[in-house]
Protein backbone atom coordinates (compact mmCIF):
# COMPACT_ATOMS: atom_id res chain seq x y z
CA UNK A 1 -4.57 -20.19 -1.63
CA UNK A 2 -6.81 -18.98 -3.88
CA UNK A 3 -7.20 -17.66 -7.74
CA UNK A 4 -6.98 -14.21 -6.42
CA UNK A 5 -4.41 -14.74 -4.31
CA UNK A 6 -2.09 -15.62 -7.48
CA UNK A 7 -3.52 -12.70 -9.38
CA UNK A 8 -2.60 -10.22 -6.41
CA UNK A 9 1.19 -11.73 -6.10
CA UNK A 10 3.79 -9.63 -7.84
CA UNK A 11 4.18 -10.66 -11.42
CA UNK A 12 1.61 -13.65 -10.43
CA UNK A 13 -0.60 -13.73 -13.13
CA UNK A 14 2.82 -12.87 -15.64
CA UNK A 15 4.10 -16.06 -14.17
CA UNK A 16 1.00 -18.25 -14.55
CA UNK A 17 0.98 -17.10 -18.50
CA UNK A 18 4.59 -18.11 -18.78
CA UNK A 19 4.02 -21.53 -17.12
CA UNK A 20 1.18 -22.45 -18.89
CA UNK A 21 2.13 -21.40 -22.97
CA UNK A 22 5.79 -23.18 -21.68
CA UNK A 23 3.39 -26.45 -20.40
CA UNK A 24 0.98 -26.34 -23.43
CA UNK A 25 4.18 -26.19 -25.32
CA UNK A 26 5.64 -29.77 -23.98
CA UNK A 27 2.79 -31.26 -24.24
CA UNK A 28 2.39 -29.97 -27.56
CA UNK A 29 5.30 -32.11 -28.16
CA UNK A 30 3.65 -35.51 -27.08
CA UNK A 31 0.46 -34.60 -29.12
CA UNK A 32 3.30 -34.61 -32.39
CA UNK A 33 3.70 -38.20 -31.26
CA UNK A 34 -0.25 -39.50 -31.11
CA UNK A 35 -0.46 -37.73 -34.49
CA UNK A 36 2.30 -39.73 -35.99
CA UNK A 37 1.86 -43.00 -34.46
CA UNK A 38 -1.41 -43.44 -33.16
CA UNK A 39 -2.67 -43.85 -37.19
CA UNK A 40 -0.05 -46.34 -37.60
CA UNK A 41 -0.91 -48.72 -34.40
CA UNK A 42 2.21 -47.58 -32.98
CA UNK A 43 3.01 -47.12 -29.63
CA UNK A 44 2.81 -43.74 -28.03
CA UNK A 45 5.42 -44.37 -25.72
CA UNK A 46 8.11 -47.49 -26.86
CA UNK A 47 10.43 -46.22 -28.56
CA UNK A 48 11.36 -43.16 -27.60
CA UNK A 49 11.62 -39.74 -30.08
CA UNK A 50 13.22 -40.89 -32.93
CA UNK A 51 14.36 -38.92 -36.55
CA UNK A 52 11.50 -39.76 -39.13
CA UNK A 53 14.11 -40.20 -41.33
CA UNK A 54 16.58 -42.21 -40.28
CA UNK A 55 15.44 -43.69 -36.85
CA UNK A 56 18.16 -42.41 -35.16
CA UNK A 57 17.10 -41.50 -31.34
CA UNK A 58 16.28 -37.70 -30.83
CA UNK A 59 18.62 -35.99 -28.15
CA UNK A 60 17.13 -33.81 -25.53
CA UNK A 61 18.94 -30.80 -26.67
CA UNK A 62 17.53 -31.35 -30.17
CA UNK A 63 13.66 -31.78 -28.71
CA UNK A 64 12.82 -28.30 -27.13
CA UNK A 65 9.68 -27.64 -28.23
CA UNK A 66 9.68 -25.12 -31.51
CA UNK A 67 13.04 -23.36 -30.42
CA UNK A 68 14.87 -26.80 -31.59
CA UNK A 69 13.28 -27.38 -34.99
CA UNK A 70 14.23 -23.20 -35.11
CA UNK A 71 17.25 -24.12 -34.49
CA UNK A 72 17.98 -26.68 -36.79
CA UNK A 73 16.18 -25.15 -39.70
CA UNK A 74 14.04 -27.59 -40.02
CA UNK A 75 16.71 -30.39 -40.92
CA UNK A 76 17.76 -33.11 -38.31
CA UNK A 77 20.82 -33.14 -36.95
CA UNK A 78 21.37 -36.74 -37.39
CA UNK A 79 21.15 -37.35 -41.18
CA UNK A 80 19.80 -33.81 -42.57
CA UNK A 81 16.12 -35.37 -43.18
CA UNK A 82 13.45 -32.75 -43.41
CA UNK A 83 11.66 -32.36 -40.46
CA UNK A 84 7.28 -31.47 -40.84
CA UNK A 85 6.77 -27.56 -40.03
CA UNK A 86 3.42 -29.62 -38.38
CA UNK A 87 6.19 -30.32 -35.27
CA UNK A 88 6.30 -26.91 -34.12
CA UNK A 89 2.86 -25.97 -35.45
CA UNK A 90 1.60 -28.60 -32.96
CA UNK A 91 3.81 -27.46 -30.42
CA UNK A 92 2.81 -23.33 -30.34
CA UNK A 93 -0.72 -24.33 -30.86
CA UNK A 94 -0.78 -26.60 -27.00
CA UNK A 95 1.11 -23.57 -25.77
CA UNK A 96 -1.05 -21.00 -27.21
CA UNK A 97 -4.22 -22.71 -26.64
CA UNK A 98 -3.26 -23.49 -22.79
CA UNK A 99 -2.72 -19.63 -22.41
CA UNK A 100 -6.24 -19.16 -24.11
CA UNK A 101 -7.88 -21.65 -21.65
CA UNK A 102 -5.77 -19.69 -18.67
CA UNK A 103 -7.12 -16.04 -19.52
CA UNK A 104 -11.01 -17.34 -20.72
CA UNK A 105 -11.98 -20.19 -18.41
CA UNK A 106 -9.87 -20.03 -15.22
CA UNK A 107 -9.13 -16.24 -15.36
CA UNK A 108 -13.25 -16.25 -15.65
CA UNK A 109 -14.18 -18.30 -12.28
CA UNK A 110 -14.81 -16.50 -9.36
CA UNK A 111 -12.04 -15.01 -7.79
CA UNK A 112 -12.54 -16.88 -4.02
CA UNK A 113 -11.67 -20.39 -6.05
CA UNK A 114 -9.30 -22.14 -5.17
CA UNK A 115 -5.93 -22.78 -6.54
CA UNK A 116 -6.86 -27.04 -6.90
CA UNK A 117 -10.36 -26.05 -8.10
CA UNK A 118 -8.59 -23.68 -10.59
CA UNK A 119 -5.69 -26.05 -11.74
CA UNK A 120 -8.15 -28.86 -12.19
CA UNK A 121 -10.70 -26.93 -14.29
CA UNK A 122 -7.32 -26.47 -16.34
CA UNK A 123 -6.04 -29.38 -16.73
CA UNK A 124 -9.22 -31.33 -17.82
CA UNK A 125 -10.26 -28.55 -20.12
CA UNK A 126 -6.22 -28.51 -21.59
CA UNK A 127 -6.63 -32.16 -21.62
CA UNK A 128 -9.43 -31.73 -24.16
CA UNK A 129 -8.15 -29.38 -26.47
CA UNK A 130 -4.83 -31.38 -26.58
CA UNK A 131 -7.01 -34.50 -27.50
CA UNK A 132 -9.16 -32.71 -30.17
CA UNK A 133 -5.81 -30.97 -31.77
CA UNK A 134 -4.82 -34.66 -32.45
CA UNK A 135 -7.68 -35.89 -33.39
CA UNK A 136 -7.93 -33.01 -36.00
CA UNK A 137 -4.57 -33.66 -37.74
CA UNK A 138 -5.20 -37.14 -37.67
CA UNK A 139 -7.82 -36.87 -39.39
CA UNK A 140 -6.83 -34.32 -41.68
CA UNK A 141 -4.65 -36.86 -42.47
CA UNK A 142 -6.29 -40.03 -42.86
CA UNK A 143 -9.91 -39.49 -42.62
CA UNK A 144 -9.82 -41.26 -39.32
CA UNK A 145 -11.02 -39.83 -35.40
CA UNK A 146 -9.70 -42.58 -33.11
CA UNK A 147 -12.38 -43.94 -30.83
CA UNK A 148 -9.56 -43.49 -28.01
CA UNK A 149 -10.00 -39.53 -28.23
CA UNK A 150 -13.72 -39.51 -28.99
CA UNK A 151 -14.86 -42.33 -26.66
CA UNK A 152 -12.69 -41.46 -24.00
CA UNK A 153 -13.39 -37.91 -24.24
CA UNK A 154 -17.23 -38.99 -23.45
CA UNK A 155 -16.33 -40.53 -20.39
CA UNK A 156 -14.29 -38.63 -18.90
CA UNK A 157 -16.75 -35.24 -19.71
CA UNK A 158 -19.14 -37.09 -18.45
CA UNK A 159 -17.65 -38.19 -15.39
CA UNK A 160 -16.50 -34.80 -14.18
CA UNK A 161 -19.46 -32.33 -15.00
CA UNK A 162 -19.13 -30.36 -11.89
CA UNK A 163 -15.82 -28.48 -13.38
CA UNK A 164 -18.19 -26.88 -15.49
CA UNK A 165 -21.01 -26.29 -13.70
CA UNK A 166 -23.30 -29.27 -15.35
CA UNK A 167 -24.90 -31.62 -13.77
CA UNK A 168 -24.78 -34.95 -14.75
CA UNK A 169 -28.08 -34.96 -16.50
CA UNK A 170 -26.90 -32.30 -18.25
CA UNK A 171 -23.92 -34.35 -19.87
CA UNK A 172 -25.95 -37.49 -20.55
CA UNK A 173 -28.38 -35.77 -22.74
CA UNK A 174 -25.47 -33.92 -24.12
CA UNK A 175 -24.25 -36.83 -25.43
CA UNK A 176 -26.68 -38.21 -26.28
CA UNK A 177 -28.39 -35.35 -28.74
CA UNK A 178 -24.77 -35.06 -30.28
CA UNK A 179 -24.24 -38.76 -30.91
CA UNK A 180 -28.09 -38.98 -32.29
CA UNK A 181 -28.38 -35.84 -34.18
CA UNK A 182 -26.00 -36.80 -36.69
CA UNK A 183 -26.16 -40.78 -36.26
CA UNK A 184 -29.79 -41.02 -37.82
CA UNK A 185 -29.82 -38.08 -40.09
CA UNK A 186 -26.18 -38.10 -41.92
CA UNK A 187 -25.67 -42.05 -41.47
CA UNK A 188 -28.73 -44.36 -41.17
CA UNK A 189 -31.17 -42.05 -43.14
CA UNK A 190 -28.46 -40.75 -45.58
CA UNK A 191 -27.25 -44.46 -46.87
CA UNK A 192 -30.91 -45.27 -46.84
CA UNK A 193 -31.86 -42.46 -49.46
CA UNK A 194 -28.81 -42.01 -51.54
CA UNK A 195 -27.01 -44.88 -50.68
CA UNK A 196 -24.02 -44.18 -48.61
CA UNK A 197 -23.06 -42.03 -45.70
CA UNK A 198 -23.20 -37.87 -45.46
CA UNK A 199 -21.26 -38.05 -42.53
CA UNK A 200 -18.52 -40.98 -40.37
CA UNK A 201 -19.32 -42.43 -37.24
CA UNK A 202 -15.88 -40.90 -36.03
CA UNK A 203 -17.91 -37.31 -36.64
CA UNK A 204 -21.14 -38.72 -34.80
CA UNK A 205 -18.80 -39.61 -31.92
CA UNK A 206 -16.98 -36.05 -31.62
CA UNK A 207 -20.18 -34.46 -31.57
CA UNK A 208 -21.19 -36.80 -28.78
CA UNK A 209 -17.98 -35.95 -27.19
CA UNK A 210 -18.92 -31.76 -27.14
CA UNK A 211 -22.72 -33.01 -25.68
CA UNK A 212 -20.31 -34.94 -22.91
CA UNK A 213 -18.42 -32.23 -21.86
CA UNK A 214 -20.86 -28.94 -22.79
CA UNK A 215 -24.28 -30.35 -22.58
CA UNK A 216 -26.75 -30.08 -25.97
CA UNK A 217 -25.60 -26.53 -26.16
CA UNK A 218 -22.10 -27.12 -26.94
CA UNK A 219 -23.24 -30.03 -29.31
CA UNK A 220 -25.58 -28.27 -31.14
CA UNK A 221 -22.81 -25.14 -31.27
CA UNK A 222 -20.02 -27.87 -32.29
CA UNK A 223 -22.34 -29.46 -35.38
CA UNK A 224 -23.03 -25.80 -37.21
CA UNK A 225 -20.47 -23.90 -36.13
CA UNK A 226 -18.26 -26.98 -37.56
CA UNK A 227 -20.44 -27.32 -41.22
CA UNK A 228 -20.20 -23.60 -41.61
CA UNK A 229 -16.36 -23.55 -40.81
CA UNK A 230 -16.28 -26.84 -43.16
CA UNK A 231 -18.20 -25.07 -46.22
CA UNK A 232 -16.06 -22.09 -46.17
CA UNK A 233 -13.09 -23.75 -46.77
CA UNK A 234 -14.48 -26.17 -49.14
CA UNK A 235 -15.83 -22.93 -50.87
CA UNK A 236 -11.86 -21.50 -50.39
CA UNK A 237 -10.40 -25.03 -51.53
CA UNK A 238 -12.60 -24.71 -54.98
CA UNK A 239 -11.87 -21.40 -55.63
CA UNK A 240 -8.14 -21.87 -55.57
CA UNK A 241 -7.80 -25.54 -56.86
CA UNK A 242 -10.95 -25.97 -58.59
CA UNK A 243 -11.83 -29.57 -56.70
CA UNK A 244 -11.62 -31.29 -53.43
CA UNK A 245 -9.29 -34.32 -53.44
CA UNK A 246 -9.26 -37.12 -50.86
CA UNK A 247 -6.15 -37.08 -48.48
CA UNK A 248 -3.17 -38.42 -49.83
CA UNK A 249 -2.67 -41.25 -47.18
CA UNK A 250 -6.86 -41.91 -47.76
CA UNK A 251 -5.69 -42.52 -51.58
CA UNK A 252 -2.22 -44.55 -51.03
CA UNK A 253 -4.04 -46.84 -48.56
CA UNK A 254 -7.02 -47.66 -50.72
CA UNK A 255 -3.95 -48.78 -53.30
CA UNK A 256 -2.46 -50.98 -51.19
CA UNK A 257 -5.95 -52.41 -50.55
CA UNK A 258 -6.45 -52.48 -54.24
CA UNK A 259 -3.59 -54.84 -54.63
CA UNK A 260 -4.02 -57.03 -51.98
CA UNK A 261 -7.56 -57.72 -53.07
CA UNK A 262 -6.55 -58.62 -56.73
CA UNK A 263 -3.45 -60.72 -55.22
CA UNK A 264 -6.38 -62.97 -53.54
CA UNK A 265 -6.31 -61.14 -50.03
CA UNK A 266 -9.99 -62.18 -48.91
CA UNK A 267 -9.41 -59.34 -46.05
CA UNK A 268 -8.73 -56.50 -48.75
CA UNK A 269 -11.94 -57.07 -50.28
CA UNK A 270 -14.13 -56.86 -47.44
CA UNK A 271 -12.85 -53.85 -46.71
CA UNK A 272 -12.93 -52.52 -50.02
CA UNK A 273 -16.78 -53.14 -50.04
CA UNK A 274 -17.26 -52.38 -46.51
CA UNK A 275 -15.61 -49.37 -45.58
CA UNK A 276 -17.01 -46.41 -46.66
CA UNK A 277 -13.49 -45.15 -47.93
CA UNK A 278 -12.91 -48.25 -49.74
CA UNK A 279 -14.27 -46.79 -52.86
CA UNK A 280 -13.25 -43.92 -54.78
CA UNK A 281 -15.77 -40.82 -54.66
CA UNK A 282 -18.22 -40.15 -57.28
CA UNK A 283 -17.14 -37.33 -60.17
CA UNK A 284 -18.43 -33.93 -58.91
CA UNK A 285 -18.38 -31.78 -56.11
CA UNK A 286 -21.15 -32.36 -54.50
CA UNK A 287 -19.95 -36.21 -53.95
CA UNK A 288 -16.23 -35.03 -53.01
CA UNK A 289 -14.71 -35.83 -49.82
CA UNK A 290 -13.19 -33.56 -47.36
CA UNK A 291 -12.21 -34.46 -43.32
CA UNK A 292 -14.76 -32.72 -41.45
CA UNK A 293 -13.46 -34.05 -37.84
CA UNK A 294 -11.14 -30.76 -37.76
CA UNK A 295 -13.99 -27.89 -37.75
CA UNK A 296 -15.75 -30.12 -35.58
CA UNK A 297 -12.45 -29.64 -33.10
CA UNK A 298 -12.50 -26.35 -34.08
CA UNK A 299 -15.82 -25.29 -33.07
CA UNK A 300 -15.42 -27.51 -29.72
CA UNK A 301 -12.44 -25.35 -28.72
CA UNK A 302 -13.97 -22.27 -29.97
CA UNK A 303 -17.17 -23.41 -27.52
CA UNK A 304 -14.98 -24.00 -24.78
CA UNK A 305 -12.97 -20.82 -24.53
CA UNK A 306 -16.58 -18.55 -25.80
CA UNK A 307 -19.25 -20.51 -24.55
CA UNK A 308 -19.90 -18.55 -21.62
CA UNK A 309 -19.72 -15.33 -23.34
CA UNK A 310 -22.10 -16.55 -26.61
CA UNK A 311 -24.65 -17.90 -23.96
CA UNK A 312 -25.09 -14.79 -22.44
CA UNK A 313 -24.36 -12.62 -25.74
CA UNK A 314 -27.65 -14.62 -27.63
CA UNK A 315 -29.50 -15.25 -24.14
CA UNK A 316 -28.80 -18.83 -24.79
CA UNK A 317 -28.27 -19.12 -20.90
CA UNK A 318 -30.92 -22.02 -18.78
């Protein structure tokens, strides 16, 4: 069976929307629980959904995705804690963004495909944008891109360039260019001039990750696309606040390292000398700190469902 096959069906392509918002939608649901946990060294599986609140286990009926926090106003049922709005925000984004990657990137392969060839090129590219939607509210968070997303992400774009037409030297440089271009620029030549970083490794790494998957096209795409999205809404963020302030979890952790290190806690001041977030920013904007892991997720997506169409739009084709 192939692509076309599905699209000539009755109410086929109606029923391959439905499936894959619905799908996008549970899975939306797990990505809630690598943005919660994964931060926290948690595991992603043991224990099961449980109220933030309380800890009392989550029934099924209570865990559709979106229609249940709907539902329940935003309250759980168990003890009437407050429940995030980022639950069901998480949960329409996986289904809308799996119906984006069904009507831009399988929708767009050639209509003799084939039904695996067109589920696969699906589910790695759904894969992806489920990975970089955590990795963005993590580090929206907590200033923080797990090296399970980004380094994983590498490998696995790496290993599988034929879903999007690459080769494998494509992928390699990819990765390459994106990990480079902002590893000796933003870090190593950055702390050497003014002392510390422009930019985190975790960023270096994401940008590696778009090389991985979209060759030094995407890369390139992902690091300006990204610092233009990023400036805006810095520009937004001072016009309506007047600053830029650190994440709250960034400024209750460095705290708690605050007070280890002056109870004697050898650890807590290695840290605080070492890590890059250990100290607090310098007074003035141009030294504030914002995440910029989530326009760097951004403009992957946005890569991934345009790509094709900005390649050939700015002859940026091979």
């Amino acid at each position: 069976m192939t692509l076309a096959d599905i699209a000539a069906a009755p109410w086929g392509t109606s029923l391959a929307r439905v499936f894959a918002f619905a799908w996008g939608c549970i899975w939306g649901s797990f990505v809630n629980v690598v943005v919660y946990r994964v931060p926290r060294e948690l595991s992603v599986v043991r224990p099961g959904s449980h109220c933030p609140s309380c800890g009392a286990p989550v029934r099924a009926v209570d865990n559709v995705p979106v229609v249940s926090w709907l539902l329940l106003g935003g309250r759980a049922r168990c003890c009437g804690g407050r429940i995030s709005p980022r639950y069901p925000v998480i949960e329409l984004l996986g289904g809308l963004l799996a119906l984006a990657i069904f009507e831009s990137v399988v929708r767009g392969l050639p209509a003799g495909a084939s039904l695996a060839s067109g589920g696969s090129v699906f589910l790695a590219d759904f894969a992806l944008a489920m990975a970089l939607v955590a990795a963005a509210f993590i580090d929206a968070e907590h200033m923080l891109v797990p090296d399970a997303i980004t380094i994983g992400g590498t490998i696995f774009g790496i290993a599988t360039p034929a879903l999007r037409g690459l080769s494998w030297l494509d992928v390699v440089v990819g990765a390459s260019v994106g990990f480079v271009g902002i590893w000796l620029p933003f870090i190593v030549a950055y702390k050497a001039l003014r002392g510390r970083h422009g930019m985190g490794l975790g960023d270096a790494k994401l940008v590696m990750l778009a090389g991985a998957w979209f060759g030094w096209r995407g890369a390139v795409f992902a690091l300006f696309a990204g610092a233009l999205q990023a400036t805006l809404a810095a520009l937004v963020l001072v016009l309506v606040r007047g600053k830029i302030d650190e994440p709250e979890s960034v400024l209750r952790q460095r705290e708690e390292l605050e007070r280890a290190a002056a109870g004697g806690d050898d650890e807590a001041r290695r840290l605080l000398v070492e890590d890059p977030l250990g100290a607090p920013p310098a007074p003035g904007l141009m030294s504030a700190r914002m995440p910029f892991g989530p326009f760097l997720c951004c403009a992957i997506i946005e890569w991934m469902l345009a790509g094709r169409w900005i390649e050939e739009r700015w002859g940026l084709g091979p």
